[in-house]
Protein backbone atom coordinates (compact mmCIF):
# COMPACT_ATOMS: atom_id res chain seq x y z
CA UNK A 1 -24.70 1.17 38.27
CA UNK A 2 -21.40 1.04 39.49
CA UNK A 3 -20.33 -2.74 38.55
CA UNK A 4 -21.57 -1.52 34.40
CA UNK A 5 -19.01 1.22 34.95
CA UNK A 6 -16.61 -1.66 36.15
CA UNK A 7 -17.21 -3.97 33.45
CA UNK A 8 -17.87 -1.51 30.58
CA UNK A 9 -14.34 -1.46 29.45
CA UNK A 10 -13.42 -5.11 29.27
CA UNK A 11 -16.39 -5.19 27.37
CA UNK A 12 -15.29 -5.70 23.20
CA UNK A 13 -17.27 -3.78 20.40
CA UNK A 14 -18.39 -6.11 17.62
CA UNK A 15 -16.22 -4.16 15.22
CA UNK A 16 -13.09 -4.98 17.97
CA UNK A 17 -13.77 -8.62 18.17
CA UNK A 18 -13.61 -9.03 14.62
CA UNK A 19 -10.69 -7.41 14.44
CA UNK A 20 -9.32 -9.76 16.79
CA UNK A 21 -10.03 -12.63 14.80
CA UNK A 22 -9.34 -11.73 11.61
CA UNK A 23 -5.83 -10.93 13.16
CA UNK A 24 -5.97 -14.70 14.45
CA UNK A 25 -6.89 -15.88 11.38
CA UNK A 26 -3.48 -14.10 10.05
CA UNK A 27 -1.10 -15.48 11.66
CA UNK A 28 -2.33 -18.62 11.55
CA UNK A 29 -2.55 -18.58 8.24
CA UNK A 30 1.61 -17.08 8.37
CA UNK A 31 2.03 -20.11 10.34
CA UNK A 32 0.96 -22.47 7.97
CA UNK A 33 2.83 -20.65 4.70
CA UNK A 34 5.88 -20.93 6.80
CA UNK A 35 5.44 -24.13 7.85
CA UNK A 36 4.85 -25.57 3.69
CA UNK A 37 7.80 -23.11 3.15
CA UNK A 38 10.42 -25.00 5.37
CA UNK A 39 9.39 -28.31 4.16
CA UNK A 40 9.34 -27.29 0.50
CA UNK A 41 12.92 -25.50 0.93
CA UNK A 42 14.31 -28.92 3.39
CA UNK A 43 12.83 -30.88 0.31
CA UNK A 44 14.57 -29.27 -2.34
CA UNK A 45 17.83 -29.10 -0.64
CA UNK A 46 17.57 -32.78 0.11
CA UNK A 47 17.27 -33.37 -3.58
CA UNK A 48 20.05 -30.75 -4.59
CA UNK A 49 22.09 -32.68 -1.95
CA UNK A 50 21.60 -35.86 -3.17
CA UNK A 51 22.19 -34.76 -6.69
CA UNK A 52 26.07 -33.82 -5.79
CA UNK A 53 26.58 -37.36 -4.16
C-alpha cells in the first residue's frame, strides 16, 4: 500500500502524456521552421550579395 502511495505521483494521466507530446511535437516542429528559415534568409542574402558585386 505504501510503495502505490510512493509511486502514484510520478505516475502521468493519459490526458498529461499527451500533452507532453504534443508539446514535443511543437517545438520540433519550431525547430524545423527555423531551421528552413535561416537557410532561406542565408540564401537570399547570398544572392542579394552577389547581385551588388
Amino acid at each position: 500500500m505504501a510503495s502505490a502511495l510512493v509511486t502514484a505521483p510520478l505516475a502521468a494521466t493519459a490526458a498529461e502524456e499527451g500533452k507532453r507530446v504534443i508539446i514535443a511535437m511543437l517545438i520540433v516542429g519550431l525547430i524545423f521552421i527555423g531551421v528552413i528559415a535561416l537557410g532561406e534568409t542565408s540564401r537570399w542574402l547570398r544572392h542579394r550579395r552577389d547581385r551588388t558585386h
